[in-house]
Protein backbone atom coordinates (compact mmCIF):
# COMPACT_ATOMS: atom_id res chain seq x y z
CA UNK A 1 0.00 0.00 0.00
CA UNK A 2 1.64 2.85 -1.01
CA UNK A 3 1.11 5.95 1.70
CA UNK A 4 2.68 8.49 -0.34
CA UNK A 5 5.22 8.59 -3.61
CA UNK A 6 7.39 11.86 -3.80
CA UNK A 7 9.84 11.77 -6.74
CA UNK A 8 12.16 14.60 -7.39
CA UNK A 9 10.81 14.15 -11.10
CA UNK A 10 7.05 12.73 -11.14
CA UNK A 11 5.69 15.26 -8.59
CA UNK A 12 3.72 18.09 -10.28
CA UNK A 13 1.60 19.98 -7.50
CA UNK A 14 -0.43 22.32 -10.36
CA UNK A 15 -1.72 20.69 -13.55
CA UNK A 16 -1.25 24.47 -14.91
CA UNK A 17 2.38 24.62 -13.67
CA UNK A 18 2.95 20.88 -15.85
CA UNK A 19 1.21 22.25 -19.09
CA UNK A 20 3.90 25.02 -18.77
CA UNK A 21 6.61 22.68 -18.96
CA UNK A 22 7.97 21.87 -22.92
CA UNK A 23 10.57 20.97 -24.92
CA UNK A 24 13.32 18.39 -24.40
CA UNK A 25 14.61 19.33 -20.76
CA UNK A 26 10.84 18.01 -20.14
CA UNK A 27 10.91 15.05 -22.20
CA UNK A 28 14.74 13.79 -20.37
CA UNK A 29 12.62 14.60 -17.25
CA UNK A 30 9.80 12.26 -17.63
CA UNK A 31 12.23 9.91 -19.24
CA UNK A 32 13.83 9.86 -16.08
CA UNK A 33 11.00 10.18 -13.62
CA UNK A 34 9.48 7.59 -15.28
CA UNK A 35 12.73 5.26 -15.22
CA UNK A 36 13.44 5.92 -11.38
CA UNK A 37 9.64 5.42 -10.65
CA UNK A 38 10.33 1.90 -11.97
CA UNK A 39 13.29 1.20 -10.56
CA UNK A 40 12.22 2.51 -6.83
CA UNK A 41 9.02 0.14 -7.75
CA UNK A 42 10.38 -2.79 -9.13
CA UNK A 43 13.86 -2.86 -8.54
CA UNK A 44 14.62 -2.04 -11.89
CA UNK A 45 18.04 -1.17 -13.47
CA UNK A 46 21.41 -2.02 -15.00
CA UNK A 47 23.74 -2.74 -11.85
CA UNK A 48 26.82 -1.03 -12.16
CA UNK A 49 29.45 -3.46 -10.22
CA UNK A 50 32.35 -2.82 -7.61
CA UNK A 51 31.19 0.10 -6.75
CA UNK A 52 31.04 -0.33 -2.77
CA UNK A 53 32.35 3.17 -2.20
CA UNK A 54 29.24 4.95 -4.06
CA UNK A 55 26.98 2.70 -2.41
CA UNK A 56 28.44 3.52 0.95
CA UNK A 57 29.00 7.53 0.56
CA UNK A 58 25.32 7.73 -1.18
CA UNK A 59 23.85 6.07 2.02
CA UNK A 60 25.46 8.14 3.42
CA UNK A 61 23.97 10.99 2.19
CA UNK A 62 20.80 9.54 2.07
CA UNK A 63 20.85 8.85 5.63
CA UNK A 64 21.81 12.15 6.78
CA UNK A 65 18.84 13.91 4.00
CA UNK A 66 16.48 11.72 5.71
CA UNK A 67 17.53 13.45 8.95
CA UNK A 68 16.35 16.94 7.88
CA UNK A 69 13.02 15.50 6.84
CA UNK A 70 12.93 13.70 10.01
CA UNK A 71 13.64 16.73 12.00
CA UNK A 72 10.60 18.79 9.72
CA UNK A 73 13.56 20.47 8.41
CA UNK A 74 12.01 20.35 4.52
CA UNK A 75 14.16 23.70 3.00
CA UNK A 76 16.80 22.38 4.14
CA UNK A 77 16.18 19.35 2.95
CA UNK A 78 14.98 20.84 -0.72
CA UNK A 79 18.24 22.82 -0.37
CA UNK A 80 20.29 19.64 -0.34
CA UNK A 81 18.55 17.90 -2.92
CA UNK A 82 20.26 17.25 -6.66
CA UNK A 83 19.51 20.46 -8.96
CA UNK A 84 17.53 18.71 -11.01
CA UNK A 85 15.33 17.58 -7.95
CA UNK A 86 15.20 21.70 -7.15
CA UNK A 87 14.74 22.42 -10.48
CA UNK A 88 11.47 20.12 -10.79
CA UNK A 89 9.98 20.70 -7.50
CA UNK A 90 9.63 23.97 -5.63
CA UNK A 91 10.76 24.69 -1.98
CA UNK A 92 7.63 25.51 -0.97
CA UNK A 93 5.75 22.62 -3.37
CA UNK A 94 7.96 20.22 -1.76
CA UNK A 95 7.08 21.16 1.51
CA UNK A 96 3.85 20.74 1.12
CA UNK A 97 4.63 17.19 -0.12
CA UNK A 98 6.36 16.33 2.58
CA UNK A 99 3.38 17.55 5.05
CA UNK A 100 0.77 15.16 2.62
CA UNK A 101 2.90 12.24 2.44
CA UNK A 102 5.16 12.65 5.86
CA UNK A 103 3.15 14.08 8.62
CA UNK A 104 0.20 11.12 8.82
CA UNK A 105 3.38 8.73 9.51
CA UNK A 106 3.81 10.51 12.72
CA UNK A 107 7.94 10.34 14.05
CA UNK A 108 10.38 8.17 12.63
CA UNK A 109 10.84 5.61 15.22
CA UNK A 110 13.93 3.51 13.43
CA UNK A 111 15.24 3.21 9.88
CA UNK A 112 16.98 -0.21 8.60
CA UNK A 113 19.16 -0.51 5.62
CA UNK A 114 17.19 -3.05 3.89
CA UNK A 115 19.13 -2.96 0.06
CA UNK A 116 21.10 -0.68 -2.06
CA UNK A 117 22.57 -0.58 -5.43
CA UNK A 118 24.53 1.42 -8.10
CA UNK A 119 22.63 1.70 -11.19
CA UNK A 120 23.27 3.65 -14.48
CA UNK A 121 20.58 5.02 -15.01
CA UNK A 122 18.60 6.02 -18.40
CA UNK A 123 20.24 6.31 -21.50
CA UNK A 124 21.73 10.16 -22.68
CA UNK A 125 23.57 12.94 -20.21
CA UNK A 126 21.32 11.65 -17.15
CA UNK A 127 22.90 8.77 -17.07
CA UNK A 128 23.64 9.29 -13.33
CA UNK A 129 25.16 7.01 -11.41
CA UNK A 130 22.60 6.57 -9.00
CA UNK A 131 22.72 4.05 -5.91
CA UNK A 132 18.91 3.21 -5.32
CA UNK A 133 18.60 2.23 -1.53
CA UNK A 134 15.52 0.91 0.16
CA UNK A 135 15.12 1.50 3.81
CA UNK A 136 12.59 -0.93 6.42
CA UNK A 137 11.29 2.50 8.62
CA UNK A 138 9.01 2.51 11.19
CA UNK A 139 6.49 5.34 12.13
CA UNK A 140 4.96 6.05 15.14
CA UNK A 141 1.40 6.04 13.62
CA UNK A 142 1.84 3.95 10.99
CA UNK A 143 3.88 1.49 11.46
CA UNK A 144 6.69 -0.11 9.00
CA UNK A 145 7.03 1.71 5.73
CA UNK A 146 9.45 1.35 3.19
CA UNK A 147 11.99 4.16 1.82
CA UNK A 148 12.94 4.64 -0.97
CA UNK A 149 15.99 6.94 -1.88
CA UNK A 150 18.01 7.55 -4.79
CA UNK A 151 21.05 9.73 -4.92
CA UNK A 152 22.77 11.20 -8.10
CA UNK A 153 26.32 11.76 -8.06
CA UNK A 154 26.83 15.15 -9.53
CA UNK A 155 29.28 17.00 -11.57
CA UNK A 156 31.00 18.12 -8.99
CA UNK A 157 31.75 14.66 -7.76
CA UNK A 158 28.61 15.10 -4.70
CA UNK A 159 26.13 12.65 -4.13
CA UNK A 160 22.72 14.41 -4.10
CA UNK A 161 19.34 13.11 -3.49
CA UNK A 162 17.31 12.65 -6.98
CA UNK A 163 14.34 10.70 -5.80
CA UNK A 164 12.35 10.02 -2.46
CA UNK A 165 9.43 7.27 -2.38
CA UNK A 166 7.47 6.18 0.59
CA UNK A 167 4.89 3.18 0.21
């Protein structure tokens, strides 16, 4: 049961704000919401192998974003995101995701790694790499969840959070 899917990519909080939005940036977009949709989903993706360091420094990452949105800390968390997270979802847009899809959870109780892999990600310059990793959470009103979080490692040789999926 899914209790609430925020992607970086498929969130669009106006149906005005998506008509807006042409052209080829929007078409690698959707190609790429739509590819780490599936491969948050279904586990979907070419493996890209011996790369324990990525996985590690991207859980990293992951682990310490999930502490701002733990903490209600959501700008900050925006702020930390991969550009092309920021440049698809608004600070204040993804705040109010967060409230929809975070707040009927209640507090994070515990998080468990529970998988994570480097992938490479769609074909053309957003390749990635990404390291998809799934974490076993449990809420205080809901119970165990699972996390979904997908890092980017950026230009600048940074690991940024892409994606974020809660079901």
């Amino acid at each position: 049961m899914a209790v609430g899917a925020l992607s970086t990519l498929a969130f669009h909080p106006t149906r005005e704000r998506a008509v807006q939005r042409v052209g080829q940036a929007e078409a690698r977009r959707t190609e790429l919401a739509t590819w780490l949709s599936a491969l948050s989903l279904a586990g979907l993706g070419r493996p890209l192998g011996g790369q324990a360091d990525w996985e590690r420094e991207a859980t990293s990452v992951a682990r310490s974003w999930l502490r701002l949105v733990d903490d209600g800390r959501h700008s900050a968390s925006w702020s930390a995101a991969a550009p092309l997270f920021r440049e698809e979802v608004g600070r204040q847009d993804w705040d109010a995701a967060l409230q929809a899809a975070r707040a009927p959870l209640g507090r994070c109780s515990w998080r468990r790694l529970q998988s994570r892999a480097a992938v490479e990600g769609p074909p053309g310059d957003l390749r990635g790499p990404y390291v998809v990793i799934r974490f076993e959470s449990a809420f205080a009103r809901r119970g165990e969840v699972t996390e979904t979080v997908t890092p980017v490692l950026g230009p600048d040789g940074r690991w940024r959070v892409a994606a974020y999926f809660v079901s």
